[in-house]
N, C-alpha and C. Protein backbone atom coordinates (compact mmCIF):
# COMPACT_ATOMS: atom_id res chain seq x y z
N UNK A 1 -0.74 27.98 16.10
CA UNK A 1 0.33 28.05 15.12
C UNK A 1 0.94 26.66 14.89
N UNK A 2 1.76 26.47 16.13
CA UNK A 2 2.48 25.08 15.81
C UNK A 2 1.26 24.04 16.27
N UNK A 3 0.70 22.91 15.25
CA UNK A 3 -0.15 22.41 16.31
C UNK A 3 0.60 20.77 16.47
N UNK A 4 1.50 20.55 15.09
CA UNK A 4 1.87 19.02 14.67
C UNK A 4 3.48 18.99 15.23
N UNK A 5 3.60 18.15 15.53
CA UNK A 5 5.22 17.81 15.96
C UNK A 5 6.08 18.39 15.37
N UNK A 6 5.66 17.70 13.75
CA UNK A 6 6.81 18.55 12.47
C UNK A 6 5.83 18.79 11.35
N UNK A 7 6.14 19.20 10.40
CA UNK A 7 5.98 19.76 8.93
C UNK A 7 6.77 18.96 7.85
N UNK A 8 6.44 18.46 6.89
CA UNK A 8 7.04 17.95 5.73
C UNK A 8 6.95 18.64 4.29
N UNK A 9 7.49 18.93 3.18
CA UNK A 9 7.31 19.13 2.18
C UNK A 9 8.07 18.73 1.38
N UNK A 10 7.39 18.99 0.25
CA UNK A 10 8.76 18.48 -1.13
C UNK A 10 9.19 19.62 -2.13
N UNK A 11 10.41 19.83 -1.96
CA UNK A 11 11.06 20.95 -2.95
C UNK A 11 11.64 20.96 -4.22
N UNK A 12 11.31 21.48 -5.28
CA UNK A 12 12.15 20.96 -6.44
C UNK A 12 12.83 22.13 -7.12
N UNK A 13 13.72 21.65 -7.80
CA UNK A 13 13.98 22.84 -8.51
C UNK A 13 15.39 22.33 -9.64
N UNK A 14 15.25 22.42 -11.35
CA UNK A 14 15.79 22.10 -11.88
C UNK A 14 15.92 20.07 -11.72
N UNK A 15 16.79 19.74 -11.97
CA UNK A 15 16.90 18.54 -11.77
C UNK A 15 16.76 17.39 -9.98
N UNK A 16 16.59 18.63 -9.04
CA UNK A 16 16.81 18.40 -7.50
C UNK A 16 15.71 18.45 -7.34
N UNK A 17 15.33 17.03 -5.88
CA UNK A 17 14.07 17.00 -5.24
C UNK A 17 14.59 16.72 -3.99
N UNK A 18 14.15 17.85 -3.20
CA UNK A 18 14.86 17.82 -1.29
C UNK A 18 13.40 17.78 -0.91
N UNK A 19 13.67 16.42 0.26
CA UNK A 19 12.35 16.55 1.25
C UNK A 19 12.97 17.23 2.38
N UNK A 20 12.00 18.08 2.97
CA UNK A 20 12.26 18.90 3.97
C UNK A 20 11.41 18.86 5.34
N UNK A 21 11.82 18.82 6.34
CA UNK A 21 10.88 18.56 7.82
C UNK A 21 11.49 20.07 8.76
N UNK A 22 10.14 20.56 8.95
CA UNK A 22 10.20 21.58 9.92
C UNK A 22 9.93 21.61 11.17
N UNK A 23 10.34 21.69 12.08
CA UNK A 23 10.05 21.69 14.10
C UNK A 23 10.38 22.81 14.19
N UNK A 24 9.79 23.05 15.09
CA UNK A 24 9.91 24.25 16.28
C UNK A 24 11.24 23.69 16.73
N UNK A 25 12.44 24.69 16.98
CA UNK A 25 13.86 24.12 17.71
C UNK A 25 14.41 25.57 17.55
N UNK A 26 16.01 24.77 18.02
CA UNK A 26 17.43 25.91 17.60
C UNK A 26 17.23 26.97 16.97
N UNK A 27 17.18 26.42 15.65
CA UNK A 27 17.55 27.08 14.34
C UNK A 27 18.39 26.78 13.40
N UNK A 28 18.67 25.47 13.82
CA UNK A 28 20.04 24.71 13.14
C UNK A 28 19.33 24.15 11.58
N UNK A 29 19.88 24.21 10.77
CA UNK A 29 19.64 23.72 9.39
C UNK A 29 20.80 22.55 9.11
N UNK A 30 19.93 20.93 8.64
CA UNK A 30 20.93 20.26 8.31
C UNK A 30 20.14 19.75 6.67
N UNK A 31 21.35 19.48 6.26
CA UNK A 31 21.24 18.95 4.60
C UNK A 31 22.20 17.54 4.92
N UNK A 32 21.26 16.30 4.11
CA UNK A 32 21.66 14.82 4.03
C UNK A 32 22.87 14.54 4.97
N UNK A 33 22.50 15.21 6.53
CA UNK A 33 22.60 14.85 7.50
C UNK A 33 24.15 16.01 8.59
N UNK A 34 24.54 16.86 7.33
CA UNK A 34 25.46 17.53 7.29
C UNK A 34 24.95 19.02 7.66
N UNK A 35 25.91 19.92 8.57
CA UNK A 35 25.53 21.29 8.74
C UNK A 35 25.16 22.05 7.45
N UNK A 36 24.43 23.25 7.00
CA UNK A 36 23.83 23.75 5.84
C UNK A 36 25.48 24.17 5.44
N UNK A 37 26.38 24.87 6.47
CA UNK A 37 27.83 25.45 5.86
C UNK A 37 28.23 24.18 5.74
N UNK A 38 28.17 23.44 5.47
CA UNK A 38 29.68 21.97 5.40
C UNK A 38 28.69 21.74 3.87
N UNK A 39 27.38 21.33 3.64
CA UNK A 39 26.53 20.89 2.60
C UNK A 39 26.66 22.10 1.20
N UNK A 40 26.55 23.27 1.97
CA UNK A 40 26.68 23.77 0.47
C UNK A 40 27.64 24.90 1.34
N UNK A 41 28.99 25.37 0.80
CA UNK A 41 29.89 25.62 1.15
C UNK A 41 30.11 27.23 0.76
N UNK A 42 29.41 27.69 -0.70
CA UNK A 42 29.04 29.02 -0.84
C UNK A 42 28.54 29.76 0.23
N UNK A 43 28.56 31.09 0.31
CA UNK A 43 28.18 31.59 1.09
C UNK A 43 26.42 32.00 -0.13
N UNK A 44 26.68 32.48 -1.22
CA UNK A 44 25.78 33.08 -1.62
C UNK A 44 24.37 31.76 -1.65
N UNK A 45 25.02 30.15 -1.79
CA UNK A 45 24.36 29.10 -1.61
C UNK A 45 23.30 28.98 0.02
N UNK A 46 24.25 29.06 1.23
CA UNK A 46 23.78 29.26 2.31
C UNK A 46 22.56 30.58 2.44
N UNK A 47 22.39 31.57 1.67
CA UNK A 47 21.65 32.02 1.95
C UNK A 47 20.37 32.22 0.93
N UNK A 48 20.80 31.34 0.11
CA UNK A 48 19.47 30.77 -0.67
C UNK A 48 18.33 30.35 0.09
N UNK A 49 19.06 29.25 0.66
CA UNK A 49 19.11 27.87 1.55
C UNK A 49 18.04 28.90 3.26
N UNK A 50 18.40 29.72 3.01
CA UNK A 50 18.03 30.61 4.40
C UNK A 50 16.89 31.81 4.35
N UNK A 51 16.70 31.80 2.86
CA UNK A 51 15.78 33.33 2.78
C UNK A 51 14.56 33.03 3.45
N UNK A 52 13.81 31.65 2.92
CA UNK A 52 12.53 31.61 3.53
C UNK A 52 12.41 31.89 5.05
N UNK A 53 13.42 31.12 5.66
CA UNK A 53 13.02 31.75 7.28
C UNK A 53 13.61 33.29 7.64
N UNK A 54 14.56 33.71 6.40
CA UNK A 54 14.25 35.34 6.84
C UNK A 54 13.37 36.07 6.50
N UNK A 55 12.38 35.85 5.45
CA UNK A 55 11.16 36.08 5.08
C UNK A 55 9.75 36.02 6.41
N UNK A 56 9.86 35.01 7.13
CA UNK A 56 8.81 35.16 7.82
C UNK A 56 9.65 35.53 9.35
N UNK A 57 11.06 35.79 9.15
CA UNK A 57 11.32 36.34 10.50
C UNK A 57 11.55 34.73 11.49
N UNK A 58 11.87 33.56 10.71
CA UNK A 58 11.84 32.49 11.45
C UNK A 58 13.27 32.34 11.95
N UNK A 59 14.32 33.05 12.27
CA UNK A 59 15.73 32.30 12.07
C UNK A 59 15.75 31.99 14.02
N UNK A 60 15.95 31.18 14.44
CA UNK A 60 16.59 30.70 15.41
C UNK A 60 15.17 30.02 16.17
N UNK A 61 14.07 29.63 15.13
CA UNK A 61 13.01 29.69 16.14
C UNK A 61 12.04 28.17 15.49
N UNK A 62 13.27 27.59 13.69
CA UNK A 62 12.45 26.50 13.45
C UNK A 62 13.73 25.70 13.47
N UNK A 63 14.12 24.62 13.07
CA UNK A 63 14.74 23.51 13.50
C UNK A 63 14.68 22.57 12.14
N UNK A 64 15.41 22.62 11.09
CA UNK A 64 15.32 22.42 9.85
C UNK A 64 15.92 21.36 9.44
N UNK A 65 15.29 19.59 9.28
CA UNK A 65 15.89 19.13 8.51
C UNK A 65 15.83 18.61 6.82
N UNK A 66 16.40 18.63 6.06
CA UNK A 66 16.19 18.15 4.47
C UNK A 66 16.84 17.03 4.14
N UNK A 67 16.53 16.73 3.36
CA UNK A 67 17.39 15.37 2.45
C UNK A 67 17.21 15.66 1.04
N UNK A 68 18.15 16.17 0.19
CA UNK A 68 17.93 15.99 -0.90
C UNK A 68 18.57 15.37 -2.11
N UNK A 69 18.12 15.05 -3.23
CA UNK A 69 18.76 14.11 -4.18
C UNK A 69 19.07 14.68 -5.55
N UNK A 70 19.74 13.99 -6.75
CA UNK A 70 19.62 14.98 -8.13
C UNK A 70 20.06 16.29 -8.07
N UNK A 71 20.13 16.84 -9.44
CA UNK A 71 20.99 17.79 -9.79
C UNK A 71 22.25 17.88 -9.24
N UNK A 72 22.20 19.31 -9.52
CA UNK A 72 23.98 19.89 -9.20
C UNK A 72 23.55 20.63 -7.61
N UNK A 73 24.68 21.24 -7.38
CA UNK A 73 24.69 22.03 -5.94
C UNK A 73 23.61 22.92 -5.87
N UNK A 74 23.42 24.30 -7.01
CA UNK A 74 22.60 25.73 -7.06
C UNK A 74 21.48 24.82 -7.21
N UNK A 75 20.74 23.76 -7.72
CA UNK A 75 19.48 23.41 -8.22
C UNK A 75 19.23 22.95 -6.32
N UNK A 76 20.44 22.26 -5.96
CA UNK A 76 19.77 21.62 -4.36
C UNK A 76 19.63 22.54 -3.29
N UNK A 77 20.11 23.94 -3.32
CA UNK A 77 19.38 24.84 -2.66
C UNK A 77 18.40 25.17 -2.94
N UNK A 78 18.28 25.26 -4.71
CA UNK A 78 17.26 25.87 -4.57
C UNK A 78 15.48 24.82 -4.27
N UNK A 79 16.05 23.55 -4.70
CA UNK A 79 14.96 22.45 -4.19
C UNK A 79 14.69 22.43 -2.56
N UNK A 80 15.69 22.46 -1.87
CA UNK A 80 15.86 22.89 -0.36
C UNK A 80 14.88 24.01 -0.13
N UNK A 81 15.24 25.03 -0.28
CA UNK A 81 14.27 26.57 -0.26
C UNK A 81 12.87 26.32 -0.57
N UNK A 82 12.59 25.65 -1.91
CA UNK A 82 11.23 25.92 -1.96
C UNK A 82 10.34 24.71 -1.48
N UNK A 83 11.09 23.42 -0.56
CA UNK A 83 10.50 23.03 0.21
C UNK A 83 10.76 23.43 1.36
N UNK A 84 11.61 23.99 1.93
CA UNK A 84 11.35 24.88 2.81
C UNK A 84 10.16 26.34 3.39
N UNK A 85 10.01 26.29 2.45
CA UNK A 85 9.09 27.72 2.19
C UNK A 85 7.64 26.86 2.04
N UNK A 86 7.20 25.90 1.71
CA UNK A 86 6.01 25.23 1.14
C UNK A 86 5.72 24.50 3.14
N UNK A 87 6.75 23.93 3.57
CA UNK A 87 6.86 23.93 4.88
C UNK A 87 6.18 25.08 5.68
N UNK A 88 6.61 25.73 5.81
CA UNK A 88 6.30 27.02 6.46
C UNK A 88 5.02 27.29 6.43
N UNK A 89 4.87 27.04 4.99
CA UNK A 89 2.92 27.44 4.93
C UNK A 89 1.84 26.60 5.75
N UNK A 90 2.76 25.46 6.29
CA UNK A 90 2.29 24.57 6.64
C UNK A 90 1.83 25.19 8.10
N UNK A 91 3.02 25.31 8.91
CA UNK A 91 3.06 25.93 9.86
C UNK A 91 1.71 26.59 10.51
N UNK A 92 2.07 28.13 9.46
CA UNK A 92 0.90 28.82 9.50
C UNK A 92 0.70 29.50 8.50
N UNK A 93 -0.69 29.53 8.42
CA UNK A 93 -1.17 30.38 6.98
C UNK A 93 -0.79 32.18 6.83
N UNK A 94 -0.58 32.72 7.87
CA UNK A 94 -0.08 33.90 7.90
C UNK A 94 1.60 34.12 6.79
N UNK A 95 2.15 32.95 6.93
CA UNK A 95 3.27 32.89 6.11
C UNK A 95 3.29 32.69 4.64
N UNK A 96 2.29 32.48 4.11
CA UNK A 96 1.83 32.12 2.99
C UNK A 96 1.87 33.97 2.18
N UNK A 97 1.02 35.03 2.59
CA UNK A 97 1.36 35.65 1.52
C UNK A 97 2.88 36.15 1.47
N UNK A 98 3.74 36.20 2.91
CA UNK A 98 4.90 36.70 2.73
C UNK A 98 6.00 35.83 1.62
N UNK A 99 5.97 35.12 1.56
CA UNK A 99 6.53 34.12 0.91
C UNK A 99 6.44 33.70 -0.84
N UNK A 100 4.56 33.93 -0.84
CA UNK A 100 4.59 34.34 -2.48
C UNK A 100 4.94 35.55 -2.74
N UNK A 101 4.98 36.52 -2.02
CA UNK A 101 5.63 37.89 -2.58
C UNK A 101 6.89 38.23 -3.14
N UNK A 102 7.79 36.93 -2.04
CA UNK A 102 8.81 37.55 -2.22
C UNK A 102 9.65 36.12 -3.29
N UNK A 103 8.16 35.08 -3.82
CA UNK A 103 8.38 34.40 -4.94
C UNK A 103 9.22 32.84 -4.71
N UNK A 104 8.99 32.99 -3.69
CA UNK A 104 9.44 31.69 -3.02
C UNK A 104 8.94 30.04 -3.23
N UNK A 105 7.12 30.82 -3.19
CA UNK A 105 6.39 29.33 -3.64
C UNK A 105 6.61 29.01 -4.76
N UNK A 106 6.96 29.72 -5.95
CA UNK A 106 6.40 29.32 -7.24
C UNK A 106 7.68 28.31 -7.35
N UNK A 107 7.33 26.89 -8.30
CA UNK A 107 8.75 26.62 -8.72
C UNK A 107 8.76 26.70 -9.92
N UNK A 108 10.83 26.88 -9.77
CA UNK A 108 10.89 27.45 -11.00
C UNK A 108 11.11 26.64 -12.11
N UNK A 109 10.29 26.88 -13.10
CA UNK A 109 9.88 25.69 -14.25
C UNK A 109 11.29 25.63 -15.07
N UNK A 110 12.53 26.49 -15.17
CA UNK A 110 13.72 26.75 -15.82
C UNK A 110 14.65 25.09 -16.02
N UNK A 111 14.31 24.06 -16.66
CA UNK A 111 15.43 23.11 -16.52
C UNK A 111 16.34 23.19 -18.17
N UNK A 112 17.26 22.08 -17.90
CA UNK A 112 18.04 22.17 -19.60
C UNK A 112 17.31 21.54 -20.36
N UNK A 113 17.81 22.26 -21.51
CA UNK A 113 17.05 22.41 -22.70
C UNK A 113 17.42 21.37 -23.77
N UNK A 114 16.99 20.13 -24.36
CA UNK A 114 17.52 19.13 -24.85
C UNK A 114 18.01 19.15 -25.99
N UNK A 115 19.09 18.48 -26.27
CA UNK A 115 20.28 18.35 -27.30
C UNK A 115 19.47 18.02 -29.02
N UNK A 116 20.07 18.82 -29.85
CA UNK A 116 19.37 18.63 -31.20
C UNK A 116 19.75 17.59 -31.95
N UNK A 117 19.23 17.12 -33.08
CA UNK A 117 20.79 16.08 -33.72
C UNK A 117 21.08 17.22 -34.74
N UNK A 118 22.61 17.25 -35.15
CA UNK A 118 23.13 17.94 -35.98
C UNK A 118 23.74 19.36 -35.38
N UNK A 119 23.26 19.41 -34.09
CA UNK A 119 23.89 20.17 -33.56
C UNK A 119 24.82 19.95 -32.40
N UNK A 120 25.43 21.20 -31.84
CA UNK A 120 26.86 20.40 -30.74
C UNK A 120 26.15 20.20 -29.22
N UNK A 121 25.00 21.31 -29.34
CA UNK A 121 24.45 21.67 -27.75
C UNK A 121 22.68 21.52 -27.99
N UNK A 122 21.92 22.13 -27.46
CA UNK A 122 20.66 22.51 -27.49
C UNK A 122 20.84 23.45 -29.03
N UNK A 123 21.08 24.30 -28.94
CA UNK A 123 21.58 25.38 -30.27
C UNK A 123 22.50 25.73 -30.80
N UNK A 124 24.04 25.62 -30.18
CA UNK A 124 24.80 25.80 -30.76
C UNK A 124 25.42 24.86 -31.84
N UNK A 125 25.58 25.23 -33.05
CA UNK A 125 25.96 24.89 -34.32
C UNK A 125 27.16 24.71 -34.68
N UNK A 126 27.57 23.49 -35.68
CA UNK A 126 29.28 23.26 -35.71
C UNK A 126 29.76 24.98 -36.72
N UNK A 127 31.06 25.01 -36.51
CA UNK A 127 31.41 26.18 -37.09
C UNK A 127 30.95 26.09 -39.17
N UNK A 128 30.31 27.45 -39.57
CA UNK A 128 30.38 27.24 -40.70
C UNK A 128 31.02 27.33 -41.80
N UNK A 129 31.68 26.26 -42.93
CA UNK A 129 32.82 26.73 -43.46
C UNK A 129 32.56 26.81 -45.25
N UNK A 130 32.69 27.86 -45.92
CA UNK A 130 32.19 28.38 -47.03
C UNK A 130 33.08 27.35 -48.10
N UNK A 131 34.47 26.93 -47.99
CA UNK A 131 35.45 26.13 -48.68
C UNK A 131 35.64 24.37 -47.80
């Protein structure tokens, strides 16, 4: 299973790219050097940040560190997670189908959508006035 010291991967998601290193340890999760609760302070964030090792049943048994850069907060969990999860496969291949099942590997292609000219946003339009 474990045969390498650590595990590396790269996670992205939206505008965020977190590199992530996996060991065998604790179970402690740190983000750009900070506990996962102090880094992203949501609770619903923290367990973004956490599904993959409840997915393969890993919690207290890998030793998680990330660094990540870009975007907003929700994009750096979710760049966190899916190098987290791409990690794992690393690990062992047994973790691999649990993980696409539950949609973890794929990333998600969803970023913003670029500004038009003549308009205020991506689509939204100035108000229209008949007089």
């Amino acid at each position: 299973m474990m045969e390498r010291a650590f595990f590396r991967a790269v996670g992205r998601r939206k505008e965020a790219i977190a590199r992530v290193q996996v060991r065998a340890g604790a179970g402690e999760v740190v983000v750009n050097g900070k506990p996962v609760s102090e880094h992203f302070p949501t609770l619903t964030l923290q367990k973004t940040v956490a599904e993959p090792l409840q997915v393969v049943g890993g919690e207290g048994k890998f030793t998680v560190m990330a660094k990540v850069v870009g975007g907003g907060i929700s994009g750096q969990a979710g760049a966190v997670a899916h190098g987290l999860s791409r990690a794992l496969c690393q690990v062992s291949e047994e973790y691999k189908p649990l993980l696409r099942k539950a949609g973890l590997l794929t990333r998600d292609p969803r970023v913003k959508e670029r500004k038009k000219y003549g308009l205020k946003r991506a689509r939204k339009a100035p108000q229209y006035t008949k007089r």
